[in-house]
Protein backbone atom coordinates (compact mmCIF):
# COMPACT_ATOMS: atom_id res chain seq x y z
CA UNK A 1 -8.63 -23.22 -10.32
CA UNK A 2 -7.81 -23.55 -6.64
CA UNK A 3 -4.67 -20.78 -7.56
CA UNK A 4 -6.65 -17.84 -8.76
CA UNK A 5 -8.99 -18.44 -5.61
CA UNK A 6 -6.22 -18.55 -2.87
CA UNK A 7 -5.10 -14.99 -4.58
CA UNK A 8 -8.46 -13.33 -4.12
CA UNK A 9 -8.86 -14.34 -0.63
CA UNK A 10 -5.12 -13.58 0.16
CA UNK A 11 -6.03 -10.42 -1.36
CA UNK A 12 -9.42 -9.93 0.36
CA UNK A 13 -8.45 -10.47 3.48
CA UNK A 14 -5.53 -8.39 3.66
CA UNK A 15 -7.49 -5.56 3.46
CA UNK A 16 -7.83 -5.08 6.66
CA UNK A 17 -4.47 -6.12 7.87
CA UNK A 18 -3.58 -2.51 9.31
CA UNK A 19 -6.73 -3.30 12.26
CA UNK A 20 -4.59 -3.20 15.86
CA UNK A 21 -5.94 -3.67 19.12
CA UNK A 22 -3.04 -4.36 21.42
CA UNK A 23 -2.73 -0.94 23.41
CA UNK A 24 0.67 0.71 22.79
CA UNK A 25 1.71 3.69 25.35
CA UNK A 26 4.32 4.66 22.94
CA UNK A 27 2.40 5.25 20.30
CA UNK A 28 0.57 8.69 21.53
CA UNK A 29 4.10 10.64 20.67
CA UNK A 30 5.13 11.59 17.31
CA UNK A 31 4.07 9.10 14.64
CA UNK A 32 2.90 6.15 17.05
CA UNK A 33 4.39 2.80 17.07
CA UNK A 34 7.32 2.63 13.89
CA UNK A 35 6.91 -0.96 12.46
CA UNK A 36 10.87 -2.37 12.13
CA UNK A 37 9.18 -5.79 10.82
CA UNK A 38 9.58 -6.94 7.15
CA UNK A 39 7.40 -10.24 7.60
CA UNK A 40 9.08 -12.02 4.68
CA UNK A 41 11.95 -14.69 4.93
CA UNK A 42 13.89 -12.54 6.97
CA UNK A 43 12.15 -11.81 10.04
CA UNK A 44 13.36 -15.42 11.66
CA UNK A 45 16.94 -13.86 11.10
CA UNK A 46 15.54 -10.75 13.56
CA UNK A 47 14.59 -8.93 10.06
CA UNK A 48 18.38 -8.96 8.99
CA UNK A 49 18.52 -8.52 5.43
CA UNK A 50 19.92 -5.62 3.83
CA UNK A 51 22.32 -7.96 2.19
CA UNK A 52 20.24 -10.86 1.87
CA UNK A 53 19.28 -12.34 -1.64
CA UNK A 54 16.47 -15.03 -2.57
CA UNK A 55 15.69 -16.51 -6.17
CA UNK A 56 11.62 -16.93 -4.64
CA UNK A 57 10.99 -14.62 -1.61
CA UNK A 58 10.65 -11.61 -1.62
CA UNK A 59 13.31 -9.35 0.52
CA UNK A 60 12.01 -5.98 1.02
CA UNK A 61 14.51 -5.02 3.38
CA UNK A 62 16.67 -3.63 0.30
CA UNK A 63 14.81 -2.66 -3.01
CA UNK A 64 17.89 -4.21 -4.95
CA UNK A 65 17.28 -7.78 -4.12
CA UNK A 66 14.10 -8.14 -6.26
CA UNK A 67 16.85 -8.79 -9.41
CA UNK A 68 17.79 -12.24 -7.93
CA UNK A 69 13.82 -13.47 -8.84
CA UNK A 70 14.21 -16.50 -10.80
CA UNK A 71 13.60 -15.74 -14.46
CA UNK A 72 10.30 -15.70 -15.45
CA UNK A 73 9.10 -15.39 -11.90
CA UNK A 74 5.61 -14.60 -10.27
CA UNK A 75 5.29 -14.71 -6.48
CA UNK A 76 3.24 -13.13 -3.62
CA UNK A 77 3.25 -13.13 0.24
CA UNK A 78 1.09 -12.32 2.69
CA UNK A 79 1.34 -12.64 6.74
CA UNK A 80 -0.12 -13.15 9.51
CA UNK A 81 0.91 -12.12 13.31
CA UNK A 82 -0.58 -12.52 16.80
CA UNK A 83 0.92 -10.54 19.40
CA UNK A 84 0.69 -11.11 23.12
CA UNK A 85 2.11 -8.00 25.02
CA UNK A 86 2.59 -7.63 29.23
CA UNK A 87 2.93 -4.53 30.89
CA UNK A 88 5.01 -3.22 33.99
CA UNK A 89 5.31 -0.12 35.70
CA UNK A 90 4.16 2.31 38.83
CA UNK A 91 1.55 3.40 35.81
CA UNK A 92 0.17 0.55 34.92
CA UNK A 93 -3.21 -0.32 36.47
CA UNK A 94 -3.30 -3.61 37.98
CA UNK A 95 -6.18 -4.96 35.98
CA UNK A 96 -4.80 -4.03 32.64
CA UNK A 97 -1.38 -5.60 32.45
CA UNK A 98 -2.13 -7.63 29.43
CA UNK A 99 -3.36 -7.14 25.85
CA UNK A 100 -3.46 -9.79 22.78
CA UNK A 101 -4.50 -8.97 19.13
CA UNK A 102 -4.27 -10.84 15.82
CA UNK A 103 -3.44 -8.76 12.28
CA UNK A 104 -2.64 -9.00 8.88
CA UNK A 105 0.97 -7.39 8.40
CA UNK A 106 1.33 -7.33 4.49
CA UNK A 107 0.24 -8.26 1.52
CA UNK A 108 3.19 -7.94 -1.73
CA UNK A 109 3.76 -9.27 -5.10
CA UNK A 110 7.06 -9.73 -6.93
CA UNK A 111 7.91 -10.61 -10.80
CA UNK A 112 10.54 -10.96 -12.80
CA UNK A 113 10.41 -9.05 -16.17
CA UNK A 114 13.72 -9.35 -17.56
CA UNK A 115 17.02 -11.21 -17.34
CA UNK A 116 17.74 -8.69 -14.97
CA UNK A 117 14.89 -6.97 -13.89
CA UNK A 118 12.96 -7.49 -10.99
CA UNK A 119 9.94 -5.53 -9.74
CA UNK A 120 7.76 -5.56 -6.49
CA UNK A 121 4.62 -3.26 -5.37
CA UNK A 122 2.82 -3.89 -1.98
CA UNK A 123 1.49 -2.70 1.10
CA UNK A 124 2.77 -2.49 4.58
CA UNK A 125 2.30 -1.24 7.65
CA UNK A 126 4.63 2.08 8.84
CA UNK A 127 3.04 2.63 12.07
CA UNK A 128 -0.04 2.53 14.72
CA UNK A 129 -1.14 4.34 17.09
CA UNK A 130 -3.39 2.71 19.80
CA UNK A 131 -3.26 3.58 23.69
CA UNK A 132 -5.91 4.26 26.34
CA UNK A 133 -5.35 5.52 29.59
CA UNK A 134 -6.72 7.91 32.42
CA UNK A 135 -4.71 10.87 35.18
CA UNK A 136 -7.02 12.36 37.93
CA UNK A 137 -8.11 15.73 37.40
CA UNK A 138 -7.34 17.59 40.81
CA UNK A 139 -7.69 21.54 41.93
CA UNK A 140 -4.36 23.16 41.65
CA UNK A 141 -1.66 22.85 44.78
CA UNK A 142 -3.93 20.27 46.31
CA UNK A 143 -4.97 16.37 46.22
CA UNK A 144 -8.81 16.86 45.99
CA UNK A 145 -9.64 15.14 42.43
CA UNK A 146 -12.51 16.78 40.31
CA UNK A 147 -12.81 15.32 37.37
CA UNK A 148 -10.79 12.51 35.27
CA UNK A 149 -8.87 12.81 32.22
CA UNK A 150 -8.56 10.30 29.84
CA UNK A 151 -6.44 9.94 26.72
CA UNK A 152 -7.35 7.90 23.60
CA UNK A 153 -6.15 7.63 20.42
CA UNK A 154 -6.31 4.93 17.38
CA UNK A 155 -5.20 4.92 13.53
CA UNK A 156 -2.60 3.83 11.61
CA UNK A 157 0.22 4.86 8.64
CA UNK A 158 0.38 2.67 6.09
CA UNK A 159 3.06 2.65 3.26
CA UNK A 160 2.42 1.23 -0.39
CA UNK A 161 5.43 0.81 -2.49
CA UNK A 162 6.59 -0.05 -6.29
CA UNK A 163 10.32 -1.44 -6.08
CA UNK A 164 12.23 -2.20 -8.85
CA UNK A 165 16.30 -3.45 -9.05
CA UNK A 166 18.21 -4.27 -12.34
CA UNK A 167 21.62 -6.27 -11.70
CA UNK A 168 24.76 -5.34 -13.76
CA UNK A 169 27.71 -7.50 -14.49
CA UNK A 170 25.91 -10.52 -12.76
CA UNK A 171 27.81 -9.10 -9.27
CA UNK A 172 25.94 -6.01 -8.26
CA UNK A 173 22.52 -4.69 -8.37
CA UNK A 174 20.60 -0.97 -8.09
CA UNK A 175 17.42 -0.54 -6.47
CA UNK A 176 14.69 2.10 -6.05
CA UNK A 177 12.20 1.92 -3.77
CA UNK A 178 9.18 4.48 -4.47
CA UNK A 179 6.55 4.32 -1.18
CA UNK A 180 3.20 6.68 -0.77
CA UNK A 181 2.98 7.04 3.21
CA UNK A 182 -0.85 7.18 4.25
CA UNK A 183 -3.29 7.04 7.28
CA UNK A 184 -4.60 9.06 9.70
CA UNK A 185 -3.69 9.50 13.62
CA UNK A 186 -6.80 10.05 15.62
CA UNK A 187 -7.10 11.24 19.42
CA UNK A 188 -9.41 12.15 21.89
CA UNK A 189 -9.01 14.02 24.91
CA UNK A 190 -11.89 13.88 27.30
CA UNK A 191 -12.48 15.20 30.81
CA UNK A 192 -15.27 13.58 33.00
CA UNK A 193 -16.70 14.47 36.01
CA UNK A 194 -15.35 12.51 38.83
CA UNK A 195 -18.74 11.86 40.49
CA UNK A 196 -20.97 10.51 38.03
CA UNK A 197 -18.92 10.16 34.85
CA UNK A 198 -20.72 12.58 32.74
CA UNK A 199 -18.48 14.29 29.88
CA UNK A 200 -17.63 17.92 31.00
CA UNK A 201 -15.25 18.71 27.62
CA UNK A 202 -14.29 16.41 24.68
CA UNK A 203 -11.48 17.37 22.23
CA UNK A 204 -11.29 15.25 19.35
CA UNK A 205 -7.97 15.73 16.62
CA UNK A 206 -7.78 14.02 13.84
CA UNK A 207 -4.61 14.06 11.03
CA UNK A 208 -4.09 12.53 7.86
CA UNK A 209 -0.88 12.17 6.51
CA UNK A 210 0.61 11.70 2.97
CA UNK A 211 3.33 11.82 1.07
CA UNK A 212 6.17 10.05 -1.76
CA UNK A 213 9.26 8.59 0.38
CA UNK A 214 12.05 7.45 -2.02
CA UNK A 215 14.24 4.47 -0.54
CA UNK A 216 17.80 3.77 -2.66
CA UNK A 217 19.05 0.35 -2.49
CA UNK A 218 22.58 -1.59 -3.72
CA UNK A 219 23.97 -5.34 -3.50
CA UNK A 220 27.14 -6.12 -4.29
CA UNK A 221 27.83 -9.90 -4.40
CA UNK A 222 30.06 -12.89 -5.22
CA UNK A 223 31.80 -15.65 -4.63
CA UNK A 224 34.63 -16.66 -2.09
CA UNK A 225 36.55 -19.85 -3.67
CA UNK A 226 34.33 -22.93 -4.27
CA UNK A 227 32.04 -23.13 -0.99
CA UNK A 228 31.68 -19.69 0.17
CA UNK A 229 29.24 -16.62 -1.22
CA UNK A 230 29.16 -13.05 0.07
CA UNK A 231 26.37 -9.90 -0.57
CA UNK A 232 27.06 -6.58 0.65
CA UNK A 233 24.36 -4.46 0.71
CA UNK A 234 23.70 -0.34 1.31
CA UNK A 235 20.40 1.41 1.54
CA UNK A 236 19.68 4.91 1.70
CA UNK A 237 16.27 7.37 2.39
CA UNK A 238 16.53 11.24 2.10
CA UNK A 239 14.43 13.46 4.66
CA UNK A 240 10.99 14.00 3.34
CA UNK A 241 8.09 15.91 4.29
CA UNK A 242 4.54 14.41 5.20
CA UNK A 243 1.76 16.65 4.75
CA UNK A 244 -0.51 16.51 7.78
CA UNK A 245 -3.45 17.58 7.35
CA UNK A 246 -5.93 17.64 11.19
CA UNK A 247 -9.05 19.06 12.16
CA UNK A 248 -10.19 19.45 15.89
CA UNK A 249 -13.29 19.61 17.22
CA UNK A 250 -13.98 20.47 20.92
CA UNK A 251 -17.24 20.11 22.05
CA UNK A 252 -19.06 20.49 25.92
CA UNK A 253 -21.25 18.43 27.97
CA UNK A 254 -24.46 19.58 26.42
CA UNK A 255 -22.60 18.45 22.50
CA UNK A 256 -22.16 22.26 21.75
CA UNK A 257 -19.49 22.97 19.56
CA UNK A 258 -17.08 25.03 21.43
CA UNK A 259 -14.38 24.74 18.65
CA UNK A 260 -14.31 23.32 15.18
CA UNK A 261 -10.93 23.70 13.28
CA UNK A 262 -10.91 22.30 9.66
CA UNK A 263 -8.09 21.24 7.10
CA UNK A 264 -5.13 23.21 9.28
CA UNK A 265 -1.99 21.88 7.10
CA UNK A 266 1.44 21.70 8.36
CA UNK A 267 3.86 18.99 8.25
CA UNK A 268 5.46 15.83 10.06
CA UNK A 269 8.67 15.04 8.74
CA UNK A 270 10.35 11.10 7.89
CA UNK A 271 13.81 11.42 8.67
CA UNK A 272 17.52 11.01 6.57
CA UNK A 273 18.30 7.15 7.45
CA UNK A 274 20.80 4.55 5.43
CA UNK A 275 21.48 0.95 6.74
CA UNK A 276 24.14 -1.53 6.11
CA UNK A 277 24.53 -4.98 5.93
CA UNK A 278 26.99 -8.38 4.71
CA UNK A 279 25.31 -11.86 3.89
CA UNK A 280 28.16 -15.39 4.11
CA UNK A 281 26.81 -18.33 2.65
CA UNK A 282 28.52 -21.70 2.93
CA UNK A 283 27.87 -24.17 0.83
CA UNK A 284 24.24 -22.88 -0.48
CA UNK A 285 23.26 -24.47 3.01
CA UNK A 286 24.60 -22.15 6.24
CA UNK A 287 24.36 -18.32 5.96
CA UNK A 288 25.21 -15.69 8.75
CA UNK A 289 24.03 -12.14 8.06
CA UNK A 290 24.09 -8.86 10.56
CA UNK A 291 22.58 -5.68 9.82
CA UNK A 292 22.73 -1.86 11.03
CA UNK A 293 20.45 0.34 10.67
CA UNK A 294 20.00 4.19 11.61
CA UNK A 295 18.02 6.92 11.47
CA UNK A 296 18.37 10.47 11.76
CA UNK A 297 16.04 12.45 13.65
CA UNK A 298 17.68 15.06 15.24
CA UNK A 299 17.71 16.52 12.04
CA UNK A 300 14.01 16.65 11.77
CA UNK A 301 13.80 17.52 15.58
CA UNK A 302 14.93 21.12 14.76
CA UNK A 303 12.04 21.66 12.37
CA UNK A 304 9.24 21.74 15.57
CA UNK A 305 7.51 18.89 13.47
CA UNK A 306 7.02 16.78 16.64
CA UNK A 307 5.70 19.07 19.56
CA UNK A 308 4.94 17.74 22.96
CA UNK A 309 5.81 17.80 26.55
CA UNK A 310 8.19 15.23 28.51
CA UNK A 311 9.48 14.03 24.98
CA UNK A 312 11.73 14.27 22.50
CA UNK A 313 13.01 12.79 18.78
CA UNK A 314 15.58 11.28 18.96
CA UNK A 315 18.30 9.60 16.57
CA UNK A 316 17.34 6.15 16.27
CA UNK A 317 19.39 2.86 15.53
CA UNK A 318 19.09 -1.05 15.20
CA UNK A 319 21.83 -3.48 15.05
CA UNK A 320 20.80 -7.17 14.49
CA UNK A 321 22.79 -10.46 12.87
CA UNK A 322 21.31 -13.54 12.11
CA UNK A 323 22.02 -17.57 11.37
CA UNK A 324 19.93 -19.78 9.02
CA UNK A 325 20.69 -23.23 7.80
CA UNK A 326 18.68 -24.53 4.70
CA UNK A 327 18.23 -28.45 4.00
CA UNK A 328 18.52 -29.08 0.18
CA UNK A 329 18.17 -31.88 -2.33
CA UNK A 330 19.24 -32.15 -5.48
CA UNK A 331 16.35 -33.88 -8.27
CA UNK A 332 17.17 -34.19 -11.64
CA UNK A 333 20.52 -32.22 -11.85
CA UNK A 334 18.31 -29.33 -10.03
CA UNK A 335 19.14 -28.47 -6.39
CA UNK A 336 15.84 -27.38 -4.67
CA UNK A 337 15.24 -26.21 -0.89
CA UNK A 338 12.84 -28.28 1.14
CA UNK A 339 13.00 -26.30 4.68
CA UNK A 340 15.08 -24.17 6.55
CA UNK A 341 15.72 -22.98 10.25
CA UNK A 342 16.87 -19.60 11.16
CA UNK A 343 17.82 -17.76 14.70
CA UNK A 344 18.59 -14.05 15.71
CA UNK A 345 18.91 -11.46 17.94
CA UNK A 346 18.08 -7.64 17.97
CA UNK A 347 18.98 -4.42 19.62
CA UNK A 348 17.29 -1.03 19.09
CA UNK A 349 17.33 2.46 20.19
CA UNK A 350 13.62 3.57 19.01
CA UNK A 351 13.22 7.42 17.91
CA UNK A 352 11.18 8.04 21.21
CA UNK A 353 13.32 10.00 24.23
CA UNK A 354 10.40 10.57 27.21
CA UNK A 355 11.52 11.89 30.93
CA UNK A 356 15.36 11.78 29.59
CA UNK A 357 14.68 8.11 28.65
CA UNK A 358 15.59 6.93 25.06
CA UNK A 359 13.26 4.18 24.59
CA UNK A 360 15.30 0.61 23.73
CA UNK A 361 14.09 -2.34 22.31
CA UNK A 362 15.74 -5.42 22.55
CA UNK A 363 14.85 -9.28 22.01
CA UNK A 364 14.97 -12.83 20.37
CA UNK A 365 13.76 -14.30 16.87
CA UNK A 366 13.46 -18.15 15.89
CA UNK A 367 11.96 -19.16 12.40
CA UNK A 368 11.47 -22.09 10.40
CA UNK A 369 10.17 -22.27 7.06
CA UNK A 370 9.26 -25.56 4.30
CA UNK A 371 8.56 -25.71 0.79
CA UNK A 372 6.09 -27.88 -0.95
CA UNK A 373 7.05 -30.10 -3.39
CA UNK A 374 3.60 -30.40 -4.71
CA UNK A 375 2.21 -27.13 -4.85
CA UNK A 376 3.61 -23.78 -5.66
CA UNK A 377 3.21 -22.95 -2.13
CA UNK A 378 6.27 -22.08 0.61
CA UNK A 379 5.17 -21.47 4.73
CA UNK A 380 7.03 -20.11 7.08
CA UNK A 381 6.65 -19.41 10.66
CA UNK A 382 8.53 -16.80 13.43
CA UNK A 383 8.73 -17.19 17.51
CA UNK A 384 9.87 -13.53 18.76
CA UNK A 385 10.03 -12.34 22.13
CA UNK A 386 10.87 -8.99 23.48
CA UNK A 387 11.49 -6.34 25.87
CA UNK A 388 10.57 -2.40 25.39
CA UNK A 389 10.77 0.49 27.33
CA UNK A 390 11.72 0.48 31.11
CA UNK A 391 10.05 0.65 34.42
CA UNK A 392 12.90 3.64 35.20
CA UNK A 393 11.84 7.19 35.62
CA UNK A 394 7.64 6.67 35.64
CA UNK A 395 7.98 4.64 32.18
CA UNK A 396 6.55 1.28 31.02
CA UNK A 397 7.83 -1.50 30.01
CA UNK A 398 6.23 -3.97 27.46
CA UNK A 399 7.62 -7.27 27.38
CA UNK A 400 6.10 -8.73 24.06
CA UNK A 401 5.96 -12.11 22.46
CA UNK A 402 4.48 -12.81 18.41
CA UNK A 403 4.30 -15.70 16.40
CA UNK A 404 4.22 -14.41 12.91
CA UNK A 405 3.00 -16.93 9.71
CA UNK A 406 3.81 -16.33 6.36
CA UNK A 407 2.31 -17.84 2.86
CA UNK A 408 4.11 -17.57 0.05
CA UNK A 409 2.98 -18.78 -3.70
CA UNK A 410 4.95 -18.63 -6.45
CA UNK A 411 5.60 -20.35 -10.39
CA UNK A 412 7.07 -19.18 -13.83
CA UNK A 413 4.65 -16.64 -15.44
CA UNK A 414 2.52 -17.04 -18.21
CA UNK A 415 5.15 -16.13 -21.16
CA UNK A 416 3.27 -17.57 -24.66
CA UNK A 417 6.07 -19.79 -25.12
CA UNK A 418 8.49 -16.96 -25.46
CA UNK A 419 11.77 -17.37 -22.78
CA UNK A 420 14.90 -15.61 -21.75
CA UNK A 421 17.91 -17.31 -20.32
């Protein structure tokens, strides 16, 4: 009984997991704040895992590990992350340097259907927008202020995916990742008087955005005489179109409707990216893994998807390896993990180029994880710490710290007695 009730409040509660309040000055240009985080087993190894293969997590870093499920498998995970962020900069005002927010990241479900067929569907977040800040308003060619112009903006893009891999030959497995991108970007753009604060002009935008983005995914793994195990592991996204959808309303002091645009469709585009990535175990107890990662958006850049001033798209890429050392015991001729410890490091160039500035993010990951004995239940929690952005050329840096915990339940699926080996 107690099962079926964790699920629905899992479930419940991870409704809302897309809610942000940490501000994000990034995340007013293109598509906000991209998400790099897989919150699964992975993300103590700096979210290295392209390669990486688990009989009871779920990896969905690479559609084609879902085929490594144990057989007749049922599991689901769900996460939870607090973020404490600190900001720097000749921008920053002095009595806003910090920001802290708790969210839901995920929750995902994995099964095994066949020998060799493994399946996942889940939501996660893509991106979030969330920022807040203010520039004096002054007369032209002089330093007398008028009025004060503040920026806002709030929303997120979410991205709901079916995965499925089948494994041939017991050495290599194809995976397909189908995801429906969703959410809506929302900003405001209001001018006050100086004086007494009253709203002279308010523009309000708002865009939803949808659309299918196919991910391709392939393992290719053995083993290396009697103590040592490799995966090698390829993924691969084509360019695809979001259709944005915005309206804009502008209205005056008085609440008049000065403008009111409705439904004006164009498009944002998600750019050609591919990733690679190796996995060494030794001894089912030590594995190294290191990951790259890029995507390309100067080849969306040319399509005008992404208009703005001081910025640019950029091509963006993340490197990242990772250690992880797993304590086992063997009971009954079985050999069953009981916890694990995991390390790794991180370097990013992020899509974002502002003032001549490609944005880099850089940092730190620590992660430990145990699995109960007595319940079908596995937890798992992350340390990472970070650095983003720079202080050079009018910019802001964030230097961010989250502790991430993850839940994961699993057992062999209600079958009617039938089984497959």
């Amino acid at each position: 009984m107690k099962q079926p009730i964790l699920i629905a409040l899992l479930t419940i509660v991870s409704v809302r997991m897309m809610a942000q309040n940490n501000n994000a000055p990034y995340s007013q240009l293109g598509l906000g704040d991209l998400d790099d985080g897989y919150y699964n087993r992975t993300s103590g190894l700096a979210n290295t895992g392209i390669a990486y293969r688990s009989n009871r997590f779920l990896i969905n870093n690479n559609p084609a590990s879902f085929s490594a499920l144990t057989n007749q498998y049922f599991t689901m995970e769900t996460a939870l992350r607090g973020q404490y962020i600190h900001y720097a900069g000749n921008q920053v005002n002095v009595a806003s340097t910090e920001s802290a927010d708790i969210t839901f990241r995920k929750l995902i479900l994995g099964i095994k259907i066949t020998q060799h067929w493994g399946s996942s569907i889940g939501i996660l977040p893509y991106s979030t927008q969330n920022y807040e800040f203010q520039v004096p308003y002054n007369i032209a060619g002089t330093t007398v202020q008028i009025a004060d112009h503040y920026y806002q903006g709030h929303g997120s893009v979410n991205r709901a995916y079916w995965a499925n891999s089948y494994e041939f030959f017991h050495h290599l497995s194809i995976g397909v990742d189908a995801s429906y991108i969703f959410g809506q970007l929302n900003q405001n753009d209001i001018i006050q008087s100086s004086p007494l604060g009253s709203t002279l002009v308010s523009t309000t935008n708002n865009t939803n955005l949808q659309n299918l983005y196919l991910t391709y995914g392939m393992q290719l793994y053995g083993r290396l005489g009697k103590n040592w195990n490799y995966s090698l592991g390829g993924t691969y996204s084509a360019k695809a179109a979001l259709l944005a959808a915005s309206t804009k309303l502008v209205l005056n002091n008085d609440s008049v409707t000065l403008q009111n645009i409705q439904n004006q469709e164009g498009y944002m585009y998600l750019p050609e990216a591919w990733g690679a990535g190796i996995a060494l175990g030794f001894k089912q107890k030590y594995m190294f893994v290191a990951d790259y990662r890029y995507q390309n958006w100067n080849g969306v850049a040319a399509l005008n998807s992404y208009p703005g001033q001081g910025y640019a798209v950029a091509s963006a890429e993340r490197g990242s390896v990772g250690f992880e050392v797993s304590k086992q015991k063997t009971f009954y001729n079985t050999r069953v993990e009981l916890s694990y410890l995991q390390a790794g490091v991180y370097y990013a160039n992020s899509y974002l180029q502002i003032n001549g500035q490609q944005i880099k993010d850089y940092g730190i990951t620590a992660g430990f994880g145990v699995n109960s004995l007595k319940s079908p239940l596995a937890y798992s929690m992350v340390f990472q710490y970070g650095i983003k952005g720079t202080t050079n050329n009018e910019l802001i840096r964030q230097n961010y710290a989250n502790v991430t915990f993850m839940v994961n339940f699993g057992q062999i699926w209600y079958t009617k007695g039938k089984k497959f080996d």
